[in-house]
PDB file of N, CA and C in Angstrom:
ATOM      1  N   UNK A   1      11.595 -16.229 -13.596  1.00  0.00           N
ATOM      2  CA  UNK A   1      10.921 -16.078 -14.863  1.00  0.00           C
ATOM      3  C   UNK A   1      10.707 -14.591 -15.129  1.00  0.00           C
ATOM      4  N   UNK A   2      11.037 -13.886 -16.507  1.00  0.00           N
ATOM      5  CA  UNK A   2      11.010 -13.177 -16.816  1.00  0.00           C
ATOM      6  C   UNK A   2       9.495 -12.857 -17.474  1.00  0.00           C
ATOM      7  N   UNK A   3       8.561 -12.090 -17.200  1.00  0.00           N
ATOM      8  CA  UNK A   3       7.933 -11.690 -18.000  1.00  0.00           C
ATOM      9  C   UNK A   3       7.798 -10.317 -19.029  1.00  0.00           C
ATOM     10  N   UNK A   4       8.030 -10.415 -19.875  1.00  0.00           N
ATOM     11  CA  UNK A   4       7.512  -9.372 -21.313  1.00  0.00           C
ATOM     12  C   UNK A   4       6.597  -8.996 -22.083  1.00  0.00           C
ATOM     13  N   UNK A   5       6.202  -7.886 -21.350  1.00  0.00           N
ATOM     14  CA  UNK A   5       4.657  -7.702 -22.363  1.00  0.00           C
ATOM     15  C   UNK A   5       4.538  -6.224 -22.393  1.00  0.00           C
ATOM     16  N   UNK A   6       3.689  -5.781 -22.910  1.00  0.00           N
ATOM     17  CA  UNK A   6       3.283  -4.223 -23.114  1.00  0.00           C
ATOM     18  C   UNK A   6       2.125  -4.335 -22.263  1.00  0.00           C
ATOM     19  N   UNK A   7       1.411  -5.055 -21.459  1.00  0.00           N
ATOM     20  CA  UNK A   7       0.353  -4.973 -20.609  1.00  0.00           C
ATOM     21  C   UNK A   7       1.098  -4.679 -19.504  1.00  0.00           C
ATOM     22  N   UNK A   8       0.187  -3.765 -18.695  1.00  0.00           N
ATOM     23  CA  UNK A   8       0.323  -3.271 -17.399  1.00  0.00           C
ATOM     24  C   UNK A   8      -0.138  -3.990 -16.091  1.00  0.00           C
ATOM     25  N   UNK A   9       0.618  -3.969 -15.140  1.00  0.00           N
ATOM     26  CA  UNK A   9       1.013  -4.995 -14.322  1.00  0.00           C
ATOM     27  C   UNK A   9      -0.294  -5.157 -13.661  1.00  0.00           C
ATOM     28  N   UNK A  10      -1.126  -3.840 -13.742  1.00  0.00           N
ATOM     29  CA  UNK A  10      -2.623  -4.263 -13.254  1.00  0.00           C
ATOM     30  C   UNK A  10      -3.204  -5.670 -14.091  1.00  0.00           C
ATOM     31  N   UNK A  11      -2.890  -5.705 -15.325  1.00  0.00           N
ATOM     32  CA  UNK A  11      -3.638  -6.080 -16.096  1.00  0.00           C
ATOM     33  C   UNK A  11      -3.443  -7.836 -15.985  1.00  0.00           C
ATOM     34  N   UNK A  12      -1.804  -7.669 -16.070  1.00  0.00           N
ATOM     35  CA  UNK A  12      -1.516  -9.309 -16.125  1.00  0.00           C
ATOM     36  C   UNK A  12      -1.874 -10.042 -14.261  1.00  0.00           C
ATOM     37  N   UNK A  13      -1.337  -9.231 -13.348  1.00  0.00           N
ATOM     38  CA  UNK A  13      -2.001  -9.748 -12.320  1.00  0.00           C
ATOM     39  C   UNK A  13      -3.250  -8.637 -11.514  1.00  0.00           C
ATOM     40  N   UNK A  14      -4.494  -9.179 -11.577  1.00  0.00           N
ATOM     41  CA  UNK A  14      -5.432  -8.282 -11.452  1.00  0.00           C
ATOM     42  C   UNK A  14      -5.584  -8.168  -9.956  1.00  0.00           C
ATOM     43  N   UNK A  15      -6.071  -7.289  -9.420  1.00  0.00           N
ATOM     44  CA  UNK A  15      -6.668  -7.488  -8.056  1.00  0.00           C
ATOM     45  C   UNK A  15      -7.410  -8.062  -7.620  1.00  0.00           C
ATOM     46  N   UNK A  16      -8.671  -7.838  -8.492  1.00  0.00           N
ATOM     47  CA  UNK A  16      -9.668  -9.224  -8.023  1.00  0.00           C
ATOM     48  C   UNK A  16      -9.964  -9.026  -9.208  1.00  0.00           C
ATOM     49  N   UNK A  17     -11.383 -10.395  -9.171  1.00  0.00           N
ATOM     50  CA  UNK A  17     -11.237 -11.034 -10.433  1.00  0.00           C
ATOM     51  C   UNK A  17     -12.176  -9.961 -10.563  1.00  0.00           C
ATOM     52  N   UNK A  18     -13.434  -9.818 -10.204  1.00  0.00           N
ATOM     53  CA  UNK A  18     -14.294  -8.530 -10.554  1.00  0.00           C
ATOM     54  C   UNK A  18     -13.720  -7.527 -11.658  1.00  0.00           C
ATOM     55  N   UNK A  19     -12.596  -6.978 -10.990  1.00  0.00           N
ATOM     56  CA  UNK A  19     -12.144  -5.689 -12.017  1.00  0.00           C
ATOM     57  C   UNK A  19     -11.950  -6.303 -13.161  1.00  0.00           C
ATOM     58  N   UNK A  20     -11.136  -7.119 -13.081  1.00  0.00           N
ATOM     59  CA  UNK A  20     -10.779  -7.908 -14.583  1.00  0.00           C
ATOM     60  C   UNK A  20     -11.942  -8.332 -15.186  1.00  0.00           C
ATOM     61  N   UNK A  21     -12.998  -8.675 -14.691  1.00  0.00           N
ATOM     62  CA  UNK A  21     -13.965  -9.337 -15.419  1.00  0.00           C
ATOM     63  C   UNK A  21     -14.822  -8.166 -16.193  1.00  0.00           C
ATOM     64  N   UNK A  22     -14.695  -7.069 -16.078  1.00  0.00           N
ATOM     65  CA  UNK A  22     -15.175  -5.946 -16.561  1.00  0.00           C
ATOM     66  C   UNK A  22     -14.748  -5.241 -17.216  1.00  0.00           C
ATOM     67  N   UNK A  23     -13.498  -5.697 -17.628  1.00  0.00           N
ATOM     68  CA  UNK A  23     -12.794  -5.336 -18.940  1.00  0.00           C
ATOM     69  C   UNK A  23     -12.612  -6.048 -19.997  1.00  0.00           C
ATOM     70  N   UNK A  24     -13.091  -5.484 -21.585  1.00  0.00           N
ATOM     71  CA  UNK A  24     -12.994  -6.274 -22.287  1.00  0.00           C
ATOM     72  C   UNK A  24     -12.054  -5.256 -23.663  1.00  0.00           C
ATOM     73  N   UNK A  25     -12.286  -5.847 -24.612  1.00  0.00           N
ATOM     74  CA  UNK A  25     -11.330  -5.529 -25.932  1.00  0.00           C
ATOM     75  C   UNK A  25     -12.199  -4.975 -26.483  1.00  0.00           C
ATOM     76  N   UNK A  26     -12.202  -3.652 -27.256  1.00  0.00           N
ATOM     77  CA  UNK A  26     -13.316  -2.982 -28.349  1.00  0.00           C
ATOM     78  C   UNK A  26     -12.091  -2.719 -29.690  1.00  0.00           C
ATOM     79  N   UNK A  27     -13.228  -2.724 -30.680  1.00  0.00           N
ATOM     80  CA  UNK A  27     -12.231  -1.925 -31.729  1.00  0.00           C
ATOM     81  C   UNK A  27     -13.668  -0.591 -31.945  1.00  0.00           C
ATOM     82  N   UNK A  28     -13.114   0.215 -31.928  1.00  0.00           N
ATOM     83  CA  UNK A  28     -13.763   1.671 -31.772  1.00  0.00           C
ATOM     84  C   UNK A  28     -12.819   2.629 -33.328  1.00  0.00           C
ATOM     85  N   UNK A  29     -14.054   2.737 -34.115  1.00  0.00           N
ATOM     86  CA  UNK A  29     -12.998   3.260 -35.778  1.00  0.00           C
ATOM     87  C   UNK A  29     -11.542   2.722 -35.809  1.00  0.00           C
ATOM     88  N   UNK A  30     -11.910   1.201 -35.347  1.00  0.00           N
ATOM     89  CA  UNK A  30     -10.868   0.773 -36.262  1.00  0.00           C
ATOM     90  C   UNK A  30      -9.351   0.506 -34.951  1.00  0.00           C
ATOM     91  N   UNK A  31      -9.781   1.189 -33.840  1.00  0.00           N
ATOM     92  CA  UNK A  31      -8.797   1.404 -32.883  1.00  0.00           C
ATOM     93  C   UNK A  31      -8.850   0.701 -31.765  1.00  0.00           C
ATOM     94  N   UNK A  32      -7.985  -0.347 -31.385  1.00  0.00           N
ATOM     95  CA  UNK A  32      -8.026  -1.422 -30.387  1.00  0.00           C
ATOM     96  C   UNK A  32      -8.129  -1.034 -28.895  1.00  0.00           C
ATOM     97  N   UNK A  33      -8.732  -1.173 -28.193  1.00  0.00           N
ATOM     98  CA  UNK A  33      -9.066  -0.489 -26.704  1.00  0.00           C
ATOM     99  C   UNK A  33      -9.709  -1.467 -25.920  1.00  0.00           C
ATOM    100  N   UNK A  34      -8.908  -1.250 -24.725  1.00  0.00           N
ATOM    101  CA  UNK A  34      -9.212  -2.151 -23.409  1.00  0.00           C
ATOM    102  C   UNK A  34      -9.844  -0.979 -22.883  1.00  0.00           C
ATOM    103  N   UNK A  35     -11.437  -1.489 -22.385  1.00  0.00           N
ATOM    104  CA  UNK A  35     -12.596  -0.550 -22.066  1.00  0.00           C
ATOM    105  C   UNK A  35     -13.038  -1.432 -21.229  1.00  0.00           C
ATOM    106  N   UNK A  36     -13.873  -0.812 -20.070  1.00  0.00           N
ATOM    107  CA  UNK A  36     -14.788  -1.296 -18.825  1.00  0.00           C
ATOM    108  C   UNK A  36     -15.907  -0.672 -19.268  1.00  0.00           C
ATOM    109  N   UNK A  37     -17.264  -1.712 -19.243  1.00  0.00           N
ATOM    110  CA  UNK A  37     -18.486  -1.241 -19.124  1.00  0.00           C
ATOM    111  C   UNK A  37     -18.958  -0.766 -17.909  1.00  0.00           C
ATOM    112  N   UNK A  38     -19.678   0.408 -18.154  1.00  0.00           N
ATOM    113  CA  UNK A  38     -20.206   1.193 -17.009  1.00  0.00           C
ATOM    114  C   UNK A  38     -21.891   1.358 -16.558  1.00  0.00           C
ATOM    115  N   UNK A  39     -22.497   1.949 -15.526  1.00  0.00           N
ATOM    116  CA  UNK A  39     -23.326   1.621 -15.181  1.00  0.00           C
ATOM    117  C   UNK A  39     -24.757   2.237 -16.047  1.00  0.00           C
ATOM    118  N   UNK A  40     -23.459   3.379 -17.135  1.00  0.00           N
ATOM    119  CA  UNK A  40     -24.843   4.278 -17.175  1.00  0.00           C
ATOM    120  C   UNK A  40     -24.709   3.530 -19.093  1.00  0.00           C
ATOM    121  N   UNK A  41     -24.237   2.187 -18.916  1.00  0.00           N
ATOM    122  CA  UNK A  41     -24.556   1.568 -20.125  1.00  0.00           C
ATOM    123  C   UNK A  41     -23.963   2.110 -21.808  1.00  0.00           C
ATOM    124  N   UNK A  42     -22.418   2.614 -20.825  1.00  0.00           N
ATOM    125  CA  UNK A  42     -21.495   2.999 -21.603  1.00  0.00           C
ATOM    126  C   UNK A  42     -20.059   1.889 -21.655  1.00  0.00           C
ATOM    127  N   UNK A  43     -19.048   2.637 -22.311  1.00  0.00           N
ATOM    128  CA  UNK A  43     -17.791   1.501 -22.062  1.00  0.00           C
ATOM    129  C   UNK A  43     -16.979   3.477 -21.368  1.00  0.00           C
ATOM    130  N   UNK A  44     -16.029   2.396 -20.890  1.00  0.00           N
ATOM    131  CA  UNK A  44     -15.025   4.228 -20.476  1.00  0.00           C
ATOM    132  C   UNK A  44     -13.828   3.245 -20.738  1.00  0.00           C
ATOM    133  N   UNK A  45     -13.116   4.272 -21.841  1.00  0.00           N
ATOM    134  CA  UNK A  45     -11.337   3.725 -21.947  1.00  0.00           C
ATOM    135  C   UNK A  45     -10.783   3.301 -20.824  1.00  0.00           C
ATOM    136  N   UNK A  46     -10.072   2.761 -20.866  1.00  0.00           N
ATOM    137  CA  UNK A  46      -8.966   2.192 -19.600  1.00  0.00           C
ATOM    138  C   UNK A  46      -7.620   1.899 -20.735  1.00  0.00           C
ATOM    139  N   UNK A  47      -7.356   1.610 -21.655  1.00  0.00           N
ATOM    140  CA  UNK A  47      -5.958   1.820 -22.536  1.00  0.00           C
ATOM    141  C   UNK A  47      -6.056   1.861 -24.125  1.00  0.00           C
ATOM    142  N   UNK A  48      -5.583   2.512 -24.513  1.00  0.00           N
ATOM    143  CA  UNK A  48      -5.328   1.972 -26.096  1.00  0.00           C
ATOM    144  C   UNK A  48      -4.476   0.938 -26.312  1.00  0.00           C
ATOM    145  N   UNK A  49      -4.371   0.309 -26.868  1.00  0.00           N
ATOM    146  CA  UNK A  49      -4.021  -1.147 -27.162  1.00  0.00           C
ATOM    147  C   UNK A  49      -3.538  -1.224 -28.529  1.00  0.00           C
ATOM    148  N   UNK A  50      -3.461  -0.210 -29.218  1.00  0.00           N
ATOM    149  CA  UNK A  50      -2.978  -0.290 -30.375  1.00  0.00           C
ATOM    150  C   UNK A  50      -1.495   0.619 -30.769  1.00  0.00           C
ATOM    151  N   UNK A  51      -0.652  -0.105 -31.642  1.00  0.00           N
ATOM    152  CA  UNK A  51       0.581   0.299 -31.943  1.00  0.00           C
ATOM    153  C   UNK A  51       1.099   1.333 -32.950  1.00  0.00           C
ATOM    154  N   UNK A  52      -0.061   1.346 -33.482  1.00  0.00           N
ATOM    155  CA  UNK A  52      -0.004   3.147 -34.284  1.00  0.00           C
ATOM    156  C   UNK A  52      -0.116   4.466 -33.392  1.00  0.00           C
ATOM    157  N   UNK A  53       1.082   5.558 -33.847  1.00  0.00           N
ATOM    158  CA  UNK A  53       1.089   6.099 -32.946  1.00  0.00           C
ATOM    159  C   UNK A  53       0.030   7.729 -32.938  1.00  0.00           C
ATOM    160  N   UNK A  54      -0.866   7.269 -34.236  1.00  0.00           N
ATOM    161  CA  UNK A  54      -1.735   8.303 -34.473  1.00  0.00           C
ATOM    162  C   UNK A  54      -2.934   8.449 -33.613  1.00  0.00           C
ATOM    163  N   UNK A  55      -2.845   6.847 -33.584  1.00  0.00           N
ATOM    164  CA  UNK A  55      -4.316   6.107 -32.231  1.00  0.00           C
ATOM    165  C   UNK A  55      -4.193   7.231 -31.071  1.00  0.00           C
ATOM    166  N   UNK A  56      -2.750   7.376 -30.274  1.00  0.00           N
ATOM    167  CA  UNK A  56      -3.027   7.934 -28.879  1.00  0.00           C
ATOM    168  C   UNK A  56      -3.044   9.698 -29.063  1.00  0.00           C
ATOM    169  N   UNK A  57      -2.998   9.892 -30.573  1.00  0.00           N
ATOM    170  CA  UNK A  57      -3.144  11.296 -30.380  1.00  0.00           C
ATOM    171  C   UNK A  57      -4.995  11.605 -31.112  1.00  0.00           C
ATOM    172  N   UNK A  58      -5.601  10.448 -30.984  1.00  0.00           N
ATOM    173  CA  UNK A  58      -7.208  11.192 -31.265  1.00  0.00           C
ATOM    174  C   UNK A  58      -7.647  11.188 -29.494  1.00  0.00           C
ATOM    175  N   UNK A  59      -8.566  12.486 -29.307  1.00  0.00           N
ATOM    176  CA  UNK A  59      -8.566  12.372 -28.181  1.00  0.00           C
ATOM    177  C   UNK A  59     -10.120  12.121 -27.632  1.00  0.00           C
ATOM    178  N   UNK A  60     -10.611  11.198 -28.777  1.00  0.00           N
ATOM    179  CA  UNK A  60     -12.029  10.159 -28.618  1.00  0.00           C
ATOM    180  C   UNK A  60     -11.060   9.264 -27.753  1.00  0.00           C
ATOM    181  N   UNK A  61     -10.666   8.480 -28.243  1.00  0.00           N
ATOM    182  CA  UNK A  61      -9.852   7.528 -27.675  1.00  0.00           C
ATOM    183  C   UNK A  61      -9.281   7.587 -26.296  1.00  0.00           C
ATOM    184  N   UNK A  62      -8.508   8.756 -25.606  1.00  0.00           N
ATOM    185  CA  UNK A  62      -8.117   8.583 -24.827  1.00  0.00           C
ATOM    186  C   UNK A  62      -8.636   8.195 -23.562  1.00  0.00           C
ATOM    187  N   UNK A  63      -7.902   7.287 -22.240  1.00  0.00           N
ATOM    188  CA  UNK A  63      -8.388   6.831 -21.629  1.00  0.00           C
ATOM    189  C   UNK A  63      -9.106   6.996 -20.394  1.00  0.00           C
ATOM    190  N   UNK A  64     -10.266   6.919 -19.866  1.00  0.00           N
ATOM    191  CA  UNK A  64     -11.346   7.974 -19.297  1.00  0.00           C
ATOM    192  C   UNK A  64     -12.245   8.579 -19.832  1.00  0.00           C
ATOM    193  N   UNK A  65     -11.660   8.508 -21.253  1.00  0.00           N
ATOM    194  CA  UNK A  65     -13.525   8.840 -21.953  1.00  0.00           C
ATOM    195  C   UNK A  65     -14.320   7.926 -22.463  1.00  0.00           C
ATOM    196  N   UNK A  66     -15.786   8.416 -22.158  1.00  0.00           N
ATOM    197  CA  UNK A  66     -16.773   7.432 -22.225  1.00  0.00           C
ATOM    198  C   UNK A  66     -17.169   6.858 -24.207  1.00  0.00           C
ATOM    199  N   UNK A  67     -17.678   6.218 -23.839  1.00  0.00           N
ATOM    200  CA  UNK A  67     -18.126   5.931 -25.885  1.00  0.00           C
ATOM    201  C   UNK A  67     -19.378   5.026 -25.483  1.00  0.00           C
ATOM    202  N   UNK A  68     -20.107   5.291 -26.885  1.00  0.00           N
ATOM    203  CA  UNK A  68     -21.183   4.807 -27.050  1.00  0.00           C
ATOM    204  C   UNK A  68     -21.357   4.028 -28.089  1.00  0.00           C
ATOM    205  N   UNK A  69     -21.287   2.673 -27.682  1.00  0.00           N
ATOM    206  CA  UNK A  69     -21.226   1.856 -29.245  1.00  0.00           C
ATOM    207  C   UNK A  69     -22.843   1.468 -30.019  1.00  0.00           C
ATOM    208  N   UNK A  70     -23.970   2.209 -29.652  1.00  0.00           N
ATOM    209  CA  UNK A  70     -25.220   1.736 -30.098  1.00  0.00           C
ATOM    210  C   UNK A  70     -25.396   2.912 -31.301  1.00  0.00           C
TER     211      UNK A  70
END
């Protein structure tokens, strides 16, 4: 079986379920992002997820930086 996706191989088979369970989907201005919540009650990028290619050149977005959605 072939699989095809634009997800990363972490993503489709996780290590444990923990990591995976701590990632969720944000839209952040509009911009689709797979983000992990963190301890200090932030999210921190882990991918852009979106297919415009203007998304990966704001560099709010990029992945490792923190955001504050309150």
């Amino acid at each position: 079986m072939i699989l095809y996706t634009m997800m990363p191989h972490e993503q489709v088979f996780p290590y444990t379920e923990e990591a995976a369970s701590n990632q969720v989907m944000i839209s952040y201005n509009g911009i689709p992002l797979m983000a992990e919540w963190t301890e200090n009650q932030e999210y921190r990028v882990v991918r852009v997820m979106s297919t415009d290619p203007n998304h990966y050149m704001d560099p709010i977005c990029r992945p490792g930086a923190t955001l504050s959605l309150t």
